[in-house]
PDB file of N, CA and C in Angstrom:
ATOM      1  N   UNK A   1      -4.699 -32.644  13.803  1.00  0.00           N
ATOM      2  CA  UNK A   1      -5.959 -32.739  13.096  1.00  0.00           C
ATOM      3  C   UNK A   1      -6.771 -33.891  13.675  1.00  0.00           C
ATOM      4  N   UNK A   2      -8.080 -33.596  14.114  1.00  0.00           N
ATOM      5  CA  UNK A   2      -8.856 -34.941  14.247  1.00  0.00           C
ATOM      6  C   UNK A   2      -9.044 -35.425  13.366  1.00  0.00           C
ATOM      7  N   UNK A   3      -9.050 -36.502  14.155  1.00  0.00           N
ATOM      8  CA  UNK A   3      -9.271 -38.272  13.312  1.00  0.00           C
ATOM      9  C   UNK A   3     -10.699 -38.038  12.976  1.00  0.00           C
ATOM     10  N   UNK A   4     -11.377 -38.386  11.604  1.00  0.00           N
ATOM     11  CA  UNK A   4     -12.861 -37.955  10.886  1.00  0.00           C
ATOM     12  C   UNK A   4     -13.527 -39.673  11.580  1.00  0.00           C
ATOM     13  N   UNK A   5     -14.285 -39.169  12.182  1.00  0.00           N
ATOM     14  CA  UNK A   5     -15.508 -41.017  12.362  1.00  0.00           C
ATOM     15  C   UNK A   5     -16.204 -40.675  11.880  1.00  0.00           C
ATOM     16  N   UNK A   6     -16.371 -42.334  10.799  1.00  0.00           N
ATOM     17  CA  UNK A   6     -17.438 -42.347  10.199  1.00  0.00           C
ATOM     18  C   UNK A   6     -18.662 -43.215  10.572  1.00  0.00           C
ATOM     19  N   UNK A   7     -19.931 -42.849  10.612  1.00  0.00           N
ATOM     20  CA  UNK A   7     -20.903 -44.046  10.869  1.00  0.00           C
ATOM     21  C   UNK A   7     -21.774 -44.062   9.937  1.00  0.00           C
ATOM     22  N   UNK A   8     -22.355 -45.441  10.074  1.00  0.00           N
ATOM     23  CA  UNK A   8     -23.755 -46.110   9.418  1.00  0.00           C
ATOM     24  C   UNK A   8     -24.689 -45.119   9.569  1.00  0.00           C
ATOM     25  N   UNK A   9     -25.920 -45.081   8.618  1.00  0.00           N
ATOM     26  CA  UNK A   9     -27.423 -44.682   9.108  1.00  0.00           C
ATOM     27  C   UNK A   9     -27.771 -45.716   9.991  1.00  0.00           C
ATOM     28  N   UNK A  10     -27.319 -46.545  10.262  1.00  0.00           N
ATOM     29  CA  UNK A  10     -28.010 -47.733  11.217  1.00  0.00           C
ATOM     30  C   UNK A  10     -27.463 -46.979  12.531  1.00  0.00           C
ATOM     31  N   UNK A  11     -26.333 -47.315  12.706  1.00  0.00           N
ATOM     32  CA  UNK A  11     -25.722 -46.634  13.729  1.00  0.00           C
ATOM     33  C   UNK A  11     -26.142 -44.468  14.270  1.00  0.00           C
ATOM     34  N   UNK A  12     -26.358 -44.070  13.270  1.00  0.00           N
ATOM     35  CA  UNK A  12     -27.343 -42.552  13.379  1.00  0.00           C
ATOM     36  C   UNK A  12     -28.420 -42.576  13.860  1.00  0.00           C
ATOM     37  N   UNK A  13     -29.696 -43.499  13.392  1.00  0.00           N
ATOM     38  CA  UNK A  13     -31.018 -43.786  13.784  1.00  0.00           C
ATOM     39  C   UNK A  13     -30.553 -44.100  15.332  1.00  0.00           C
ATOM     40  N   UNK A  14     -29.793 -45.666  15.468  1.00  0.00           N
ATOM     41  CA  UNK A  14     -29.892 -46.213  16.451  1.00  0.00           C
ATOM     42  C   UNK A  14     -29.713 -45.036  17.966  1.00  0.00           C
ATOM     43  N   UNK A  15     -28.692 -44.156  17.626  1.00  0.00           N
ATOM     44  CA  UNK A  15     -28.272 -43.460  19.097  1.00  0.00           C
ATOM     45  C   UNK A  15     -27.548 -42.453  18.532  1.00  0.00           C
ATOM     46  N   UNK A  16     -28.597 -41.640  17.971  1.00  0.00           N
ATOM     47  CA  UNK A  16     -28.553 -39.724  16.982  1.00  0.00           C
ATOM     48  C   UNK A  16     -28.018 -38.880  18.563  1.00  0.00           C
ATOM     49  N   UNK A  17     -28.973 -38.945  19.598  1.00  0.00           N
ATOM     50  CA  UNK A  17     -28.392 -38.099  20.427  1.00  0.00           C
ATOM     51  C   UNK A  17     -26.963 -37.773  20.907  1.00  0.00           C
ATOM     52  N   UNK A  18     -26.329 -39.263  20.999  1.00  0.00           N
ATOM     53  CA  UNK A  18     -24.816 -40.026  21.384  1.00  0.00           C
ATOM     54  C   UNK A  18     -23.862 -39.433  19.880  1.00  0.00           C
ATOM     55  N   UNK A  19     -24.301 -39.879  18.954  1.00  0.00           N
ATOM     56  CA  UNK A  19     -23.725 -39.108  17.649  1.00  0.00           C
ATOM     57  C   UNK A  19     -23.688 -37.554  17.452  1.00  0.00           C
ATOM     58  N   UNK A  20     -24.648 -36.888  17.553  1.00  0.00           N
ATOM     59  CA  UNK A  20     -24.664 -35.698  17.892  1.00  0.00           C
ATOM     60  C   UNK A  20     -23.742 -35.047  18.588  1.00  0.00           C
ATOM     61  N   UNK A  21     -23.174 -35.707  19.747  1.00  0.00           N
ATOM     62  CA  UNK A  21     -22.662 -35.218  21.064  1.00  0.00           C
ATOM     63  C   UNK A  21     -21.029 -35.603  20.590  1.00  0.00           C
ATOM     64  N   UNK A  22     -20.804 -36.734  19.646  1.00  0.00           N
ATOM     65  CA  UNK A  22     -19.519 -37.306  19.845  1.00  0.00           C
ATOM     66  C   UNK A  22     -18.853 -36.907  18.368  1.00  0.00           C
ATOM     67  N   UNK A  23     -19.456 -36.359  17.443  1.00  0.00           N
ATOM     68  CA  UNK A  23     -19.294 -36.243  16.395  1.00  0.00           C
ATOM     69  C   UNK A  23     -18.795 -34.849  15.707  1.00  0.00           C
ATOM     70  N   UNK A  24     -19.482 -34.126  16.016  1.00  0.00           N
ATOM     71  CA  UNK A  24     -19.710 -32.861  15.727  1.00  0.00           C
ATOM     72  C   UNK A  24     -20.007 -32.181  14.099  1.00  0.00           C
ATOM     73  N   UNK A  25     -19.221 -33.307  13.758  1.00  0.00           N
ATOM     74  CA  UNK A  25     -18.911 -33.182  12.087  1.00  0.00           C
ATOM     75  C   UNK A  25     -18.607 -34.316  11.510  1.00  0.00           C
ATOM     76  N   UNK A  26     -19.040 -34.687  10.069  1.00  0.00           N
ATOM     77  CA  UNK A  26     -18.136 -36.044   9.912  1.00  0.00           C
ATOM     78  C   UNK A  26     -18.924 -36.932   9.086  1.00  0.00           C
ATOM     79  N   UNK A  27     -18.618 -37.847   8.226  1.00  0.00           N
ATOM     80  CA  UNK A  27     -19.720 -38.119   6.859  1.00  0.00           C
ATOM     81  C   UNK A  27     -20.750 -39.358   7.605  1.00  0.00           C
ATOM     82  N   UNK A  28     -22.090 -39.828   7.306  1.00  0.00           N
ATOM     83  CA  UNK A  28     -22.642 -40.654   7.139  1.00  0.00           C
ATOM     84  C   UNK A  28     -23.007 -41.673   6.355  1.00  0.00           C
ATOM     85  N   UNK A  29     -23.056 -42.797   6.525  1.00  0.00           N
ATOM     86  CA  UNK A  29     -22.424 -43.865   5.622  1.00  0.00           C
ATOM     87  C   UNK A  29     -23.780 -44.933   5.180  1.00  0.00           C
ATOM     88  N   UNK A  30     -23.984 -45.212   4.060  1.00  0.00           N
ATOM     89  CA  UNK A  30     -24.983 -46.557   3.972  1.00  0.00           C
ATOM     90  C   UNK A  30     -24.005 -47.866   3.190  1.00  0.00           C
ATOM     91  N   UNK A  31     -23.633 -48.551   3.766  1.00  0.00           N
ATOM     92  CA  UNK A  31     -23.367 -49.733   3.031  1.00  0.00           C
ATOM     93  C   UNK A  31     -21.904 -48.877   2.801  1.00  0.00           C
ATOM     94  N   UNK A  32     -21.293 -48.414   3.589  1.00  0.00           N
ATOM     95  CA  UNK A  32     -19.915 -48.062   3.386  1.00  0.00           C
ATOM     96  C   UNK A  32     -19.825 -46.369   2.373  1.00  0.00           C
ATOM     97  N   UNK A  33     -20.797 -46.159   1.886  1.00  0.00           N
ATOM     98  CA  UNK A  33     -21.057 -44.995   1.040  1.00  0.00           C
ATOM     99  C   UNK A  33     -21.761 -43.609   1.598  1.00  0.00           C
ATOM    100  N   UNK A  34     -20.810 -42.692   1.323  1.00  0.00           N
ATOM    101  CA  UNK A  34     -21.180 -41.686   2.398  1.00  0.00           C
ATOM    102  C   UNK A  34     -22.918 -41.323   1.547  1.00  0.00           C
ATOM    103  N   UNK A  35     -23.522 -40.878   1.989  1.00  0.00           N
ATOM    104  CA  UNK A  35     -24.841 -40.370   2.388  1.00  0.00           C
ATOM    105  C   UNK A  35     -25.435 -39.503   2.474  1.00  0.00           C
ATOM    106  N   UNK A  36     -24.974 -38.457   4.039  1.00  0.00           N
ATOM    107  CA  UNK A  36     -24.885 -37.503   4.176  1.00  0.00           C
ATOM    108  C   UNK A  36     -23.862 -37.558   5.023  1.00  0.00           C
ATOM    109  N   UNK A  37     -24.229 -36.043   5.732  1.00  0.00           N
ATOM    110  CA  UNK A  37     -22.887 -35.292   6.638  1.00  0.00           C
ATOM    111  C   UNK A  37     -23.705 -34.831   7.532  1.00  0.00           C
ATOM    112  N   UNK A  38     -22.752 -34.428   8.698  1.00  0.00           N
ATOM    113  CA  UNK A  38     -23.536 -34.181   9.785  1.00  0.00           C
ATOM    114  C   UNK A  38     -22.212 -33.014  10.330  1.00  0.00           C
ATOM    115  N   UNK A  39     -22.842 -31.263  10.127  1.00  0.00           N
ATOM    116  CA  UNK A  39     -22.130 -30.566  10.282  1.00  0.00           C
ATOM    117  C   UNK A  39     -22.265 -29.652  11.560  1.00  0.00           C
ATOM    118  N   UNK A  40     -21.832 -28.740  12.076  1.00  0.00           N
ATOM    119  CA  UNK A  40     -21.909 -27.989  13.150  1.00  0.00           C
ATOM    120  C   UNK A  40     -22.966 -26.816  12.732  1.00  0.00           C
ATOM    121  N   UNK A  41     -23.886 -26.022  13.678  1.00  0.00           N
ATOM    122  CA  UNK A  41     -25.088 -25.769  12.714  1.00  0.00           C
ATOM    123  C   UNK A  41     -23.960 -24.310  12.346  1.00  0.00           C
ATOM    124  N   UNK A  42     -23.200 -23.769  13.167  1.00  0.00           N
ATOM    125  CA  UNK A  42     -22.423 -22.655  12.601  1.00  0.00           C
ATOM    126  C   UNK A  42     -21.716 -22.609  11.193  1.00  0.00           C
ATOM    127  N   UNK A  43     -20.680 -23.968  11.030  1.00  0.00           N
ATOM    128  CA  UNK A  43     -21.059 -23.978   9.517  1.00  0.00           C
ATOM    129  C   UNK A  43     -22.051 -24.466   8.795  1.00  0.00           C
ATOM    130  N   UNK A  44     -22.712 -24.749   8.919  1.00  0.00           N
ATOM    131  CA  UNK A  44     -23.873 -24.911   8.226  1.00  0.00           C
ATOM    132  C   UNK A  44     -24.552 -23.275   7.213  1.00  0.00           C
ATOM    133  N   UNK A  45     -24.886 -22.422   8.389  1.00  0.00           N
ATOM    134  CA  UNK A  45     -25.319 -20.805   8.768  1.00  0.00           C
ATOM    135  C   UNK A  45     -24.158 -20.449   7.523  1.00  0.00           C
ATOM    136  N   UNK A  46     -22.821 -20.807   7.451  1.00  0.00           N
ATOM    137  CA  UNK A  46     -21.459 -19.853   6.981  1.00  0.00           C
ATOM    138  C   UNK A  46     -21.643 -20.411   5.411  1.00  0.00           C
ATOM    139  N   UNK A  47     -22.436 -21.529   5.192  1.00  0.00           N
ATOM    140  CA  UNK A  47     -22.488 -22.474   4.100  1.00  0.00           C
ATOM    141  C   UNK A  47     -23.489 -21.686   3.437  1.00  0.00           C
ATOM    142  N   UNK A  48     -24.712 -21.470   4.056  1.00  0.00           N
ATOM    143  CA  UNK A  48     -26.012 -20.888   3.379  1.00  0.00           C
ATOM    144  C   UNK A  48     -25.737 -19.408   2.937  1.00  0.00           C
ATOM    145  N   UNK A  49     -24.754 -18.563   3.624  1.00  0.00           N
ATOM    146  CA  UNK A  49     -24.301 -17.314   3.957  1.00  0.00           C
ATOM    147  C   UNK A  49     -23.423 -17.139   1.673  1.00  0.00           C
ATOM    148  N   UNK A  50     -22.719 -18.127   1.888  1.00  0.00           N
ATOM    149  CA  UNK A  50     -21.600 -18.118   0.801  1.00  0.00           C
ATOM    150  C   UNK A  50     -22.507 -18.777  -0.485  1.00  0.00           C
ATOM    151  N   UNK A  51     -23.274 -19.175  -0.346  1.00  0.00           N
ATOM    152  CA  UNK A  51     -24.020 -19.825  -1.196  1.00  0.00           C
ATOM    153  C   UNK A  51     -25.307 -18.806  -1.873  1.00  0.00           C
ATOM    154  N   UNK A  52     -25.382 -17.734  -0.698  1.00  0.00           N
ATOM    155  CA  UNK A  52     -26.606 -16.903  -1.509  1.00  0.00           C
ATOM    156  C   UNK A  52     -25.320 -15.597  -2.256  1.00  0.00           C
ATOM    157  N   UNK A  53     -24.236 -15.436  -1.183  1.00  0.00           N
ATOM    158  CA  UNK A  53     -23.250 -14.708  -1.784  1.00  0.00           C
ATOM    159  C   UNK A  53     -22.720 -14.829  -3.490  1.00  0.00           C
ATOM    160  N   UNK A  54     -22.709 -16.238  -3.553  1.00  0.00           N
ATOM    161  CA  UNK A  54     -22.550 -16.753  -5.270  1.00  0.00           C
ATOM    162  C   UNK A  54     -23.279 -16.560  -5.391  1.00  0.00           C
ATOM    163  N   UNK A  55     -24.585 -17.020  -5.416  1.00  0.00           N
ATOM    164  CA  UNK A  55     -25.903 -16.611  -5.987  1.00  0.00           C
ATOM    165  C   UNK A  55     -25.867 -15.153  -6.572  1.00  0.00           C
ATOM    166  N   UNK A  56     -25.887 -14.111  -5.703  1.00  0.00           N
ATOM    167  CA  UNK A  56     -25.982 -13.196  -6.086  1.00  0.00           C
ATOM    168  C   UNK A  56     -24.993 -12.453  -7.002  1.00  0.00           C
ATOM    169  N   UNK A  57     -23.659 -12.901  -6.922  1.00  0.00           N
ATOM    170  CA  UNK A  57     -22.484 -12.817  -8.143  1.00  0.00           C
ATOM    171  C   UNK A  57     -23.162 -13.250  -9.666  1.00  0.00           C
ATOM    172  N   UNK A  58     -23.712 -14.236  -9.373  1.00  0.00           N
ATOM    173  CA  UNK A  58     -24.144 -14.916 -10.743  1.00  0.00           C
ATOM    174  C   UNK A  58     -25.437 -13.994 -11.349  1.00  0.00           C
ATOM    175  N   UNK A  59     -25.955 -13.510 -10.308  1.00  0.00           N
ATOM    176  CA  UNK A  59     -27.038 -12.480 -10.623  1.00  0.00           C
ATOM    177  C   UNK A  59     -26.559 -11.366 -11.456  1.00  0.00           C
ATOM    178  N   UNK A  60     -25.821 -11.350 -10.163  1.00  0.00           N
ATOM    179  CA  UNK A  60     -24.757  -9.677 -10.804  1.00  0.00           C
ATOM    180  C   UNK A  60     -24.073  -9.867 -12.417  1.00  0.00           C
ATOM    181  N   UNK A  61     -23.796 -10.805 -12.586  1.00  0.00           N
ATOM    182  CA  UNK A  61     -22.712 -11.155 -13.957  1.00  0.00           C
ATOM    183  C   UNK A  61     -24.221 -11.046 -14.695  1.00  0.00           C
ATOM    184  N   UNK A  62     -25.196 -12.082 -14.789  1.00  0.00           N
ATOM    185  CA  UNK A  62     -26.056 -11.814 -15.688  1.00  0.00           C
ATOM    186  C   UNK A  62     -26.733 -10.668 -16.577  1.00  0.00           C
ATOM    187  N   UNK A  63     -26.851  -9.915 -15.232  1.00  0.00           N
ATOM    188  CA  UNK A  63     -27.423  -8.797 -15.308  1.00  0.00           C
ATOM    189  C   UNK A  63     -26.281  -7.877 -16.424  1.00  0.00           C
ATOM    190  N   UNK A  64     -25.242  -7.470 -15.768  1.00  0.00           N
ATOM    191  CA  UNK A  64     -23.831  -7.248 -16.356  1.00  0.00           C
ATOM    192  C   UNK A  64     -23.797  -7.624 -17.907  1.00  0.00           C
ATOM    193  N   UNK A  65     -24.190  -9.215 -18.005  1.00  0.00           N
ATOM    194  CA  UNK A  65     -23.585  -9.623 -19.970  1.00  0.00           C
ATOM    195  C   UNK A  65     -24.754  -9.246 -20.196  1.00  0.00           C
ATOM    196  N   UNK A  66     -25.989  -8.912 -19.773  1.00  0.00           N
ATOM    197  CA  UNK A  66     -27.600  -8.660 -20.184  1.00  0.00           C
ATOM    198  C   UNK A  66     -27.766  -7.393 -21.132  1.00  0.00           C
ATOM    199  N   UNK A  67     -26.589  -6.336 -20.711  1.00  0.00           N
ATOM    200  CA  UNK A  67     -26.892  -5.040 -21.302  1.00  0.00           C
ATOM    201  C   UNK A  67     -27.960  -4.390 -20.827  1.00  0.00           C
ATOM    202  N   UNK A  68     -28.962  -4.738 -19.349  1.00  0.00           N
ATOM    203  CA  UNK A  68     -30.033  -4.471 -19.086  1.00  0.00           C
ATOM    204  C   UNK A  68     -29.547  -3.763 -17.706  1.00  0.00           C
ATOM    205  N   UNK A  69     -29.700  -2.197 -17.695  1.00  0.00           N
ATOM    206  CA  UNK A  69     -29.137  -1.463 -16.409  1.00  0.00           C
ATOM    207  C   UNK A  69     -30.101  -2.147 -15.173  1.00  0.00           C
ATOM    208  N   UNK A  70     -29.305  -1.410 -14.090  1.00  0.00           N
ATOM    209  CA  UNK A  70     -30.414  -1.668 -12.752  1.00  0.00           C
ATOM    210  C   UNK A  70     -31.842  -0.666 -12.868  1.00  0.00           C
ATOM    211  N   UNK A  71     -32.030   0.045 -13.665  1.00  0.00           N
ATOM    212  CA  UNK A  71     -32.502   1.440 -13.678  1.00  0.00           C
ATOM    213  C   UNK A  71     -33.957   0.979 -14.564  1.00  0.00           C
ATOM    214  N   UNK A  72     -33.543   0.091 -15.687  1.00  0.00           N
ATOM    215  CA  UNK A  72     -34.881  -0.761 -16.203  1.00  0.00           C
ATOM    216  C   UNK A  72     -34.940  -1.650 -15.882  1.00  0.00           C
ATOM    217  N   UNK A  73     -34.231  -2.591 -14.953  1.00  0.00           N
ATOM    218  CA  UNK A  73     -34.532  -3.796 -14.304  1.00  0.00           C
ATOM    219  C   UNK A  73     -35.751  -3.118 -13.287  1.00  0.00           C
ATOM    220  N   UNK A  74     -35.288  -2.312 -12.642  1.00  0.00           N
ATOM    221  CA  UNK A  74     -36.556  -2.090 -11.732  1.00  0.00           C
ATOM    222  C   UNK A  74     -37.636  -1.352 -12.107  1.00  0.00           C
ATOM    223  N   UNK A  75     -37.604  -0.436 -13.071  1.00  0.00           N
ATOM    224  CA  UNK A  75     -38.810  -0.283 -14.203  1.00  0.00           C
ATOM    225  C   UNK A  75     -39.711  -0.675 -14.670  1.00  0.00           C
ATOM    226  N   UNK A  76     -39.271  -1.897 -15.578  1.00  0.00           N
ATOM    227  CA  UNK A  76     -39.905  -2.967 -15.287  1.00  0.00           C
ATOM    228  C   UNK A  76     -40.638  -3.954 -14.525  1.00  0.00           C
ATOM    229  N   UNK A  77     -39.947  -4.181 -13.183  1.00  0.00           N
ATOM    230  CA  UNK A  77     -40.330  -4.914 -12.171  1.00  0.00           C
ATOM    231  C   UNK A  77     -41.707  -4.008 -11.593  1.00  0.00           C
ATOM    232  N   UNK A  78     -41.466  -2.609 -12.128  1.00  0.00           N
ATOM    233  CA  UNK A  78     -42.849  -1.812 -11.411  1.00  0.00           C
ATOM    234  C   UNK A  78     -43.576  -1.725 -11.972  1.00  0.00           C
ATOM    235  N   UNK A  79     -43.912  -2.332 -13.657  1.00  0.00           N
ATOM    236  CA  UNK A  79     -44.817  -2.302 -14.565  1.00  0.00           C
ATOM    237  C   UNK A  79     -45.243  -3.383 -14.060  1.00  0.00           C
ATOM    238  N   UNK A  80     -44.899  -4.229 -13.919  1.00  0.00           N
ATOM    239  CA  UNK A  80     -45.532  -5.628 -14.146  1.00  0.00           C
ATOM    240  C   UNK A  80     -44.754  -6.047 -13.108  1.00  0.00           C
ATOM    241  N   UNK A  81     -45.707  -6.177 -12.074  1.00  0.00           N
ATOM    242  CA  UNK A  81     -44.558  -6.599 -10.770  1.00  0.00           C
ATOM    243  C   UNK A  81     -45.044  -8.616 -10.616  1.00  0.00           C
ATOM    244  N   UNK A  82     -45.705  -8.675 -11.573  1.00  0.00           N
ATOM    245  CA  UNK A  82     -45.973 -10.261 -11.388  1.00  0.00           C
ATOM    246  C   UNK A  82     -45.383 -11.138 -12.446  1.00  0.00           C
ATOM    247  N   UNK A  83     -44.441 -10.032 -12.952  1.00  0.00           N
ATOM    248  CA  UNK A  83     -43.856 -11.034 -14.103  1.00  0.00           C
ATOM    249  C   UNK A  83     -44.360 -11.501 -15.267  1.00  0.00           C
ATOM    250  N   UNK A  84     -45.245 -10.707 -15.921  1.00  0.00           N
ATOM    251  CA  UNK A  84     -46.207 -11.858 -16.462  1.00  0.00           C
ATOM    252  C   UNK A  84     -46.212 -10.882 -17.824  1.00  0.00           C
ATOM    253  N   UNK A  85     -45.306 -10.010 -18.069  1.00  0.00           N
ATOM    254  CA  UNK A  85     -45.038 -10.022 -19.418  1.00  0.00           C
ATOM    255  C   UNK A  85     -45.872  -8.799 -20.247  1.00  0.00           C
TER     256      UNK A  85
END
């Protein structure tokens, strides 16, 4: 397993390109406290991917305890496609 390096925002600002290159992944630090992260953009892509995936579970369940079919969900949406009641 690689060893995780961690750096400063001082050290990020100072030489981002050099970090970029040596890092790949791995937390960012202010005053010893991570910050942010600095990830590979592929997971990044796999992150946004799983995140609309829940999203849409949570949709799905709503809809589901709602008692409201897909059949007047979109019925609706064609009456009043601006939402507005």
């Amino acid at each position: 397993m690689k060893q995780r390096i961690h750096i400063s925002v001082v050290e990020a600002r100072r030489g981002l390109s050099h970090w970029l290159r040596r890092l790949k992944e791995g937390p960012i630090t202010r005053r010893g406290k991570p910050v942010g992260v600095l990830i590979a953009p592929e997971k990044y892509e796999e992150l946004r991917r799983v995140q609309a995936y829940l999203q849409v579970l949570r949709l799905s369940r709503s809809l589901a305890e709602s008692g409201v079919t897909a059949d007047e969900l979109l019925h609706a949406s064609r009456e009043d496609p601006e939402g507005q009641g």
